[in-house]
N, C-alpha and C. Protein backbone atom coordinates (compact mmCIF):
# COMPACT_ATOMS: atom_id res chain seq x y z
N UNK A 1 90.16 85.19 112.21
CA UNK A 1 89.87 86.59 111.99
C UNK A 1 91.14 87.32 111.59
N UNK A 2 90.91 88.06 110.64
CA UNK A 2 92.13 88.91 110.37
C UNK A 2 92.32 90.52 110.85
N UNK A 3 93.03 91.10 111.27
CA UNK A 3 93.33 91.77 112.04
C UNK A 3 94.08 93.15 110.50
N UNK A 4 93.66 94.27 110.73
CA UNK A 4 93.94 95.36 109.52
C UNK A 4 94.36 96.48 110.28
N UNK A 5 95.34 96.91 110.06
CA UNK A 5 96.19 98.39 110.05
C UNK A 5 95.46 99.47 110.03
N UNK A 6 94.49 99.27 109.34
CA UNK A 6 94.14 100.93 108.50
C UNK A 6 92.08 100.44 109.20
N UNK A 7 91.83 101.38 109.38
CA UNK A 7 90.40 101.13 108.66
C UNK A 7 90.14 103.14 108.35
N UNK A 8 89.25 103.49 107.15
CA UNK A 8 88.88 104.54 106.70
C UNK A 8 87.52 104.74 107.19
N UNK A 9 86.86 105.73 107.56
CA UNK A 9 85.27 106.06 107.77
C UNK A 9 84.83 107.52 107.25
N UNK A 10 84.11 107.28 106.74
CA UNK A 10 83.83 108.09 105.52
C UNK A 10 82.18 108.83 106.42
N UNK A 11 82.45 110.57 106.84
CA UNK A 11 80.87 111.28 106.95
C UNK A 11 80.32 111.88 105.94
N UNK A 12 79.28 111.59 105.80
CA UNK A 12 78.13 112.14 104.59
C UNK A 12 78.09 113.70 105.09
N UNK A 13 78.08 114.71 104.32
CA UNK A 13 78.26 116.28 104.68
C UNK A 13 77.94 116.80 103.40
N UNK A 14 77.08 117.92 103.29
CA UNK A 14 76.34 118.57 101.98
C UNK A 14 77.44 118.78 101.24
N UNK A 15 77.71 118.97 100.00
CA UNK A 15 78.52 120.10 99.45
C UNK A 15 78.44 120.75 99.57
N UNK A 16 79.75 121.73 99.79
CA UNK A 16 79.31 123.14 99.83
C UNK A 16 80.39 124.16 98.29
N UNK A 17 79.94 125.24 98.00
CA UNK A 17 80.35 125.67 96.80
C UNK A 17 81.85 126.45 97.05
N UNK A 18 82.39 126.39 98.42
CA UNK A 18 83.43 126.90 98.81
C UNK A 18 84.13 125.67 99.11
N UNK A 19 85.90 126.01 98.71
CA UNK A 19 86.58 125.07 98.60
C UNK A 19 86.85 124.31 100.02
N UNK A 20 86.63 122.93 99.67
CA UNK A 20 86.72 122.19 100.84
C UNK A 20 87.87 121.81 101.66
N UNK A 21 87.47 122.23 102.92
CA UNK A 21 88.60 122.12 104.40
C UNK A 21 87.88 121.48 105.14
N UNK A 22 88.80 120.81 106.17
CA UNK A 22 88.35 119.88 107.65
C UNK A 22 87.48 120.81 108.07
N UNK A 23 87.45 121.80 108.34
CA UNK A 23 86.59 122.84 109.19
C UNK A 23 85.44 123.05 108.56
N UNK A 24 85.18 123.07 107.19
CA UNK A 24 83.74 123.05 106.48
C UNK A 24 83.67 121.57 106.34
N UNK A 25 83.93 120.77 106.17
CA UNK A 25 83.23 119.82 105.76
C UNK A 25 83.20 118.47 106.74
N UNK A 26 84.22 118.30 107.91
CA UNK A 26 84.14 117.29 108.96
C UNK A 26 83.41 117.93 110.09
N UNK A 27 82.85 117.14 110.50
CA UNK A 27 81.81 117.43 111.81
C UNK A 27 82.83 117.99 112.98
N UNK A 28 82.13 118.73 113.95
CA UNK A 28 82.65 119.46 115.14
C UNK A 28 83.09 118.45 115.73
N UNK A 29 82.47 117.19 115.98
CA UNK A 29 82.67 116.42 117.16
C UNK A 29 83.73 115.74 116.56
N UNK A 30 83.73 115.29 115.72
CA UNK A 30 85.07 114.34 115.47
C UNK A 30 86.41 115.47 115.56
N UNK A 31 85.91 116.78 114.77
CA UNK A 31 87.06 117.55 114.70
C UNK A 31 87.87 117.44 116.07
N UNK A 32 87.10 117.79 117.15
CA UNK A 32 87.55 117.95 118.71
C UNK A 32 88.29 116.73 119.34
N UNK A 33 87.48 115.39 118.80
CA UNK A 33 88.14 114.14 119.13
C UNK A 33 89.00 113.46 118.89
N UNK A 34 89.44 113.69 117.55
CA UNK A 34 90.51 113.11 116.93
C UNK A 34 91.79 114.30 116.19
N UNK A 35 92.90 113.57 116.20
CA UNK A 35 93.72 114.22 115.56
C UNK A 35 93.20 114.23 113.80
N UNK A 36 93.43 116.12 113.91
CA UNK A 36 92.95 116.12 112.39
C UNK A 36 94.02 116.03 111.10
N UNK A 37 95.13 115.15 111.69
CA UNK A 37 96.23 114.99 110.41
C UNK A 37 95.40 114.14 110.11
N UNK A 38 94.61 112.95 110.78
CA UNK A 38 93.89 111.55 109.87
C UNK A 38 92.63 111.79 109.03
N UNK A 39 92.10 112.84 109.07
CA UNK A 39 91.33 113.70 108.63
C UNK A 39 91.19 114.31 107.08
N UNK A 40 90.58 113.78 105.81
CA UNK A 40 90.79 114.52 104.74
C UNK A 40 89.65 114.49 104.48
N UNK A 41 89.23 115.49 103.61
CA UNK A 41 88.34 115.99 102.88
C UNK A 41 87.64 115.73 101.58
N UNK A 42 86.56 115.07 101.10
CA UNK A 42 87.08 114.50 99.53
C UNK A 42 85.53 114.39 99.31
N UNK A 43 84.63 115.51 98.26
CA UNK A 43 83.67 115.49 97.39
C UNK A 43 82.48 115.59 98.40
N UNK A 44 82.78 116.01 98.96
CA UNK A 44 81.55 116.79 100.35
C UNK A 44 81.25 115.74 101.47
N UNK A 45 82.56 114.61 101.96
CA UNK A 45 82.39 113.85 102.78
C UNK A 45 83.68 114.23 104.07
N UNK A 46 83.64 113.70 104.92
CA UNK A 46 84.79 113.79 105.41
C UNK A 46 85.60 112.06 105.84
N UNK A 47 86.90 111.85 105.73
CA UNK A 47 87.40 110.40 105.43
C UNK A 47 88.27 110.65 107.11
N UNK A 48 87.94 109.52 107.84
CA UNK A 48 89.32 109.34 109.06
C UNK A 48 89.41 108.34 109.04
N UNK A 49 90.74 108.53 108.56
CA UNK A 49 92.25 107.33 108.43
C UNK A 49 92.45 107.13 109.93
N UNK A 50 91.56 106.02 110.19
CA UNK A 50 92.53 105.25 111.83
C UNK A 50 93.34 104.51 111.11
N UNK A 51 94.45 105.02 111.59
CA UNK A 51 95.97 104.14 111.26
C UNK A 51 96.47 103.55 112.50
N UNK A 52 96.25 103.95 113.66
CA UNK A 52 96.98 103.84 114.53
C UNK A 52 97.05 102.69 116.10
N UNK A 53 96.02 101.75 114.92
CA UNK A 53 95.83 100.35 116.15
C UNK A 53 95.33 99.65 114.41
N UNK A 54 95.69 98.06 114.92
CA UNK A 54 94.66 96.83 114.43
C UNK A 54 93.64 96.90 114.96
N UNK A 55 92.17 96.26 113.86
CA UNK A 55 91.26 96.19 114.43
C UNK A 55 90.46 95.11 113.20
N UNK A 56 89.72 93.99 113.99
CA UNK A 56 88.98 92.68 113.38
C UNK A 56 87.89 93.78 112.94
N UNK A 57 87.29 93.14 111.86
CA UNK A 57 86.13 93.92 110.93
C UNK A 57 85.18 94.65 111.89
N UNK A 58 84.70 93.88 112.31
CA UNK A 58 83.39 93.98 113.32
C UNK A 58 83.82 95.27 114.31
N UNK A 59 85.17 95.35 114.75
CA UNK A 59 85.24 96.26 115.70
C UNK A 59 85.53 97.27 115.26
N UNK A 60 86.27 97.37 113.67
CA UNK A 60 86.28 98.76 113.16
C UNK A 60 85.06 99.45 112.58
N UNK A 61 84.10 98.35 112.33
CA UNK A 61 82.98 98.85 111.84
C UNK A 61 82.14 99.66 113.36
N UNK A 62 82.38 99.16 114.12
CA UNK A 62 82.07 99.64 115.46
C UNK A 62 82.40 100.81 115.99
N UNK A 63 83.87 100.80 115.38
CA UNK A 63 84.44 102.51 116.12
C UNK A 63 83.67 103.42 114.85
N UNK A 64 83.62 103.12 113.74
CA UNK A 64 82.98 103.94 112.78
C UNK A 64 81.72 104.55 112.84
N UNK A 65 81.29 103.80 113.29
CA UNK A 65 79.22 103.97 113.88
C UNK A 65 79.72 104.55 115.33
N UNK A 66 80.47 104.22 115.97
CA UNK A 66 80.59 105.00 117.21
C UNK A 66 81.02 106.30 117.39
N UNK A 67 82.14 106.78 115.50
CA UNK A 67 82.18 108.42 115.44
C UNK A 67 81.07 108.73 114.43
N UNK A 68 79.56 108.10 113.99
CA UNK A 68 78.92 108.71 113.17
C UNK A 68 79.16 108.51 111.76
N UNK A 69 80.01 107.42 111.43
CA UNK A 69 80.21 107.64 110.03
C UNK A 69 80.08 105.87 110.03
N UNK A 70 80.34 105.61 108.37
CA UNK A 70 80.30 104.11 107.95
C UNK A 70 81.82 103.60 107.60
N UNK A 71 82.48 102.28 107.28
CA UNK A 71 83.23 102.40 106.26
C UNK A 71 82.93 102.86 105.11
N UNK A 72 84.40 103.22 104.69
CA UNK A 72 84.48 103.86 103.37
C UNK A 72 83.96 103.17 102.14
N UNK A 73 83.61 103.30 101.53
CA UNK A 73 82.96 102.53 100.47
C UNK A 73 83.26 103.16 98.98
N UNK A 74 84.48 102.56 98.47
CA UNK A 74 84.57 103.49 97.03
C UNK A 74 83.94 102.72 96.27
N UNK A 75 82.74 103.45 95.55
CA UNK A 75 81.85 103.59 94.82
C UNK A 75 82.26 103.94 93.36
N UNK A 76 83.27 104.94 93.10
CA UNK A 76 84.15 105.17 92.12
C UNK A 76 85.53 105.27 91.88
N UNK A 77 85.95 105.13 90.88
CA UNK A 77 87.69 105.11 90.37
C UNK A 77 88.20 105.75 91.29
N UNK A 78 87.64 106.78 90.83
CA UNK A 78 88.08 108.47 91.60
C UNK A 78 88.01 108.12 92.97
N UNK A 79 87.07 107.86 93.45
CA UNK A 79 87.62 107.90 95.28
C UNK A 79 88.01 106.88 95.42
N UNK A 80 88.02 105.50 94.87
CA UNK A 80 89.51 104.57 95.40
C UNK A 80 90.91 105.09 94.94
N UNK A 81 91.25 105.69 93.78
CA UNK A 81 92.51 106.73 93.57
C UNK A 81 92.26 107.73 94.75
N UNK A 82 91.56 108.26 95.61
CA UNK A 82 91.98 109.07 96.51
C UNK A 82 92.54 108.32 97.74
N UNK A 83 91.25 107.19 98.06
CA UNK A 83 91.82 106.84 99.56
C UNK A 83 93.24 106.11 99.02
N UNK A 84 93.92 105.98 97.73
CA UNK A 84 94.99 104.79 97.53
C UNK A 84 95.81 106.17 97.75
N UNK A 85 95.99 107.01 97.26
CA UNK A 85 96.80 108.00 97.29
C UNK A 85 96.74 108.18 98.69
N UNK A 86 96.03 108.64 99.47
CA UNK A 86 96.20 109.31 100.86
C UNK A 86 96.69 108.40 101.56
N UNK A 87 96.37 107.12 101.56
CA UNK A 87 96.81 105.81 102.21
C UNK A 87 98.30 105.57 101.76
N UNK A 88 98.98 105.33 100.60
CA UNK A 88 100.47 105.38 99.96
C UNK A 88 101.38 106.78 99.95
N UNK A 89 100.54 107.81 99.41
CA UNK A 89 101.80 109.10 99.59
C UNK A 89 101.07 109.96 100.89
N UNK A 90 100.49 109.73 101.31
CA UNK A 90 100.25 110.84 102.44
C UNK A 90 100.57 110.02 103.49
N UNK A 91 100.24 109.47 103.92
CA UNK A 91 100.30 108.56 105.02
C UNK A 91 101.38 107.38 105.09
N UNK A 92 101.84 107.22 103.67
CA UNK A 92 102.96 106.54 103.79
C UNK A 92 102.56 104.68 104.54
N UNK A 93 101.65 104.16 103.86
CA UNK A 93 101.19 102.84 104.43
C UNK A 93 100.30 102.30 103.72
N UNK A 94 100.90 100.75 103.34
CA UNK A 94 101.00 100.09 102.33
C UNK A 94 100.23 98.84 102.89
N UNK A 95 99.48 98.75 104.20
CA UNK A 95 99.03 97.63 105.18
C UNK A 95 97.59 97.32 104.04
N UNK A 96 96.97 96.39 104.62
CA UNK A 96 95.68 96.19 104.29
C UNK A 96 95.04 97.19 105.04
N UNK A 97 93.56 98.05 104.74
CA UNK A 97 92.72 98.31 105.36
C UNK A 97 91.50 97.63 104.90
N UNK A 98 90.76 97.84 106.43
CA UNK A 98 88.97 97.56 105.70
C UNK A 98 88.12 98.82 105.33
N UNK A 99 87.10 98.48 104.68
CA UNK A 99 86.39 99.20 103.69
C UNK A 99 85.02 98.36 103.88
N UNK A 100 83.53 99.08 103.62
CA UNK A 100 82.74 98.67 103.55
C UNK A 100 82.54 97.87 103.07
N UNK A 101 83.28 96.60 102.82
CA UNK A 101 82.83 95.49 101.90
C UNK A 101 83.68 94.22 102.72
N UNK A 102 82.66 93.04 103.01
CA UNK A 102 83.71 92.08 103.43
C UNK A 102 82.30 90.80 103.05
N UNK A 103 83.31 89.33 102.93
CA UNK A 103 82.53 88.36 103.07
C UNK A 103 82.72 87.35 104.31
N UNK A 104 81.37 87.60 105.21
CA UNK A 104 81.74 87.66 106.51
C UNK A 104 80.46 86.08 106.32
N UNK A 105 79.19 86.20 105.11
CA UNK A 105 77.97 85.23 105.28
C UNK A 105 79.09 84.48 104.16
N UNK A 106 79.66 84.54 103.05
CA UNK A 106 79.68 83.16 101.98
C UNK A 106 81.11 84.17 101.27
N UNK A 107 81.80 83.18 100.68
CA UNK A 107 83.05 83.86 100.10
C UNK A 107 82.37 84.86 98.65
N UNK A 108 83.26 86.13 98.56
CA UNK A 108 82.33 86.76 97.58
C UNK A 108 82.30 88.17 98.26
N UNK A 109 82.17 88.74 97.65
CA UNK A 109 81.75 90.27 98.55
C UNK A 109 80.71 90.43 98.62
N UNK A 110 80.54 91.12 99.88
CA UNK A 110 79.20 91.61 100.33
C UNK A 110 79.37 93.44 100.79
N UNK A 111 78.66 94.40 100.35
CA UNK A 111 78.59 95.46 100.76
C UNK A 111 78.04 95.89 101.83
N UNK A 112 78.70 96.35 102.76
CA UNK A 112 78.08 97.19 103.74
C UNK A 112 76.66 98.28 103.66
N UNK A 113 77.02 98.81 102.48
CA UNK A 113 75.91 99.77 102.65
C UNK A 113 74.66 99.32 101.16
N UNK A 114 73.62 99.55 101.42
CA UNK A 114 72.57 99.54 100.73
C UNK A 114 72.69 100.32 99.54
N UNK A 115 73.73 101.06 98.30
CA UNK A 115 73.63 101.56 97.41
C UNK A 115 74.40 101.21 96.62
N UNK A 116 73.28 100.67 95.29
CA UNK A 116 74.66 99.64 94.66
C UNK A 116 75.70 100.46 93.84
N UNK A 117 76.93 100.14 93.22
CA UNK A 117 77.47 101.23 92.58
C UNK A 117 77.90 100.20 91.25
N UNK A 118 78.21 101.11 90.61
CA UNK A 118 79.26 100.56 88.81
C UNK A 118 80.92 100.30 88.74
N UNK A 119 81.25 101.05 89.79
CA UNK A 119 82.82 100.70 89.85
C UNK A 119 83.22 99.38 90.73
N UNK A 120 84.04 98.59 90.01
CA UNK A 120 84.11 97.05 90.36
C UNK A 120 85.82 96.97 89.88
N UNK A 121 86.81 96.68 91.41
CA UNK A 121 88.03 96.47 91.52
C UNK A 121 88.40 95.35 91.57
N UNK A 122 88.86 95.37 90.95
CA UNK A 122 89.78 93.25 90.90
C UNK A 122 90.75 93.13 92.08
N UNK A 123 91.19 94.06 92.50
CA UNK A 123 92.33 94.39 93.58
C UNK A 123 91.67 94.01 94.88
N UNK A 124 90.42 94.63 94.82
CA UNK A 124 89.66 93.75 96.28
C UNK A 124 89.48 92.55 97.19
């Protein structure tokens, strides 16, 4: 089992037409629970960067469902250029993280979540 630095969890949250902050767009409860430096904002979701322990797939996928959210799952350019940016210049960390995608049944990726998408990274 491999053991990852980072894992991201990504909450589903409406858009709203006012510019997006932790306070409109991340949930109360996480707000209260976690430090909101790990906390960003990005296209009406809210993203928390646990940086701050290793954790085997299974158990980060665990703390993720345990604050309400999934791994992150970039679906497009654009939000893997965000979490790469927030992960390299904001956060300053260059580790592996996990992400909704692992091959845990047969080598190959497998997605976490049920919606297929068009953006396909070789870097994965």
């Amino acid at each position: 089992m491999r053991n990852f630095l980072a894992v991201v969890l990504a909450f589903a949250v409406t858009a709203a037409t006012e510019p997006e902050t932790i306070d409109s767009t991340c949930p109360f409860g996480l707000r209260s629970t976690v430090d909101t430096y790990y906390l960003q904002p990005y296209d009406g979701s809210c993203f928390y960067f646990v940086l701050h322990n290793k954790k085997q797939y299974s158990d980060a996928n665990r703390h993720c469902i345990k604050h309400g959210g999934t791994l992150a799952l970039p679906k497009t350019e654009a939000l893997n250029r965000f979490i790469e940016d927030k992960l390299l210049n904001f956060y300053g960390k260059s580790s592996d993280v996990w992400i909704g995608l692992h091959d845990k049944r047969k080598e190959g990726m497998q997605m976490q979540s049920i919606n297929l998408f068009d953006y396909t990274n070789s870097n994965f």
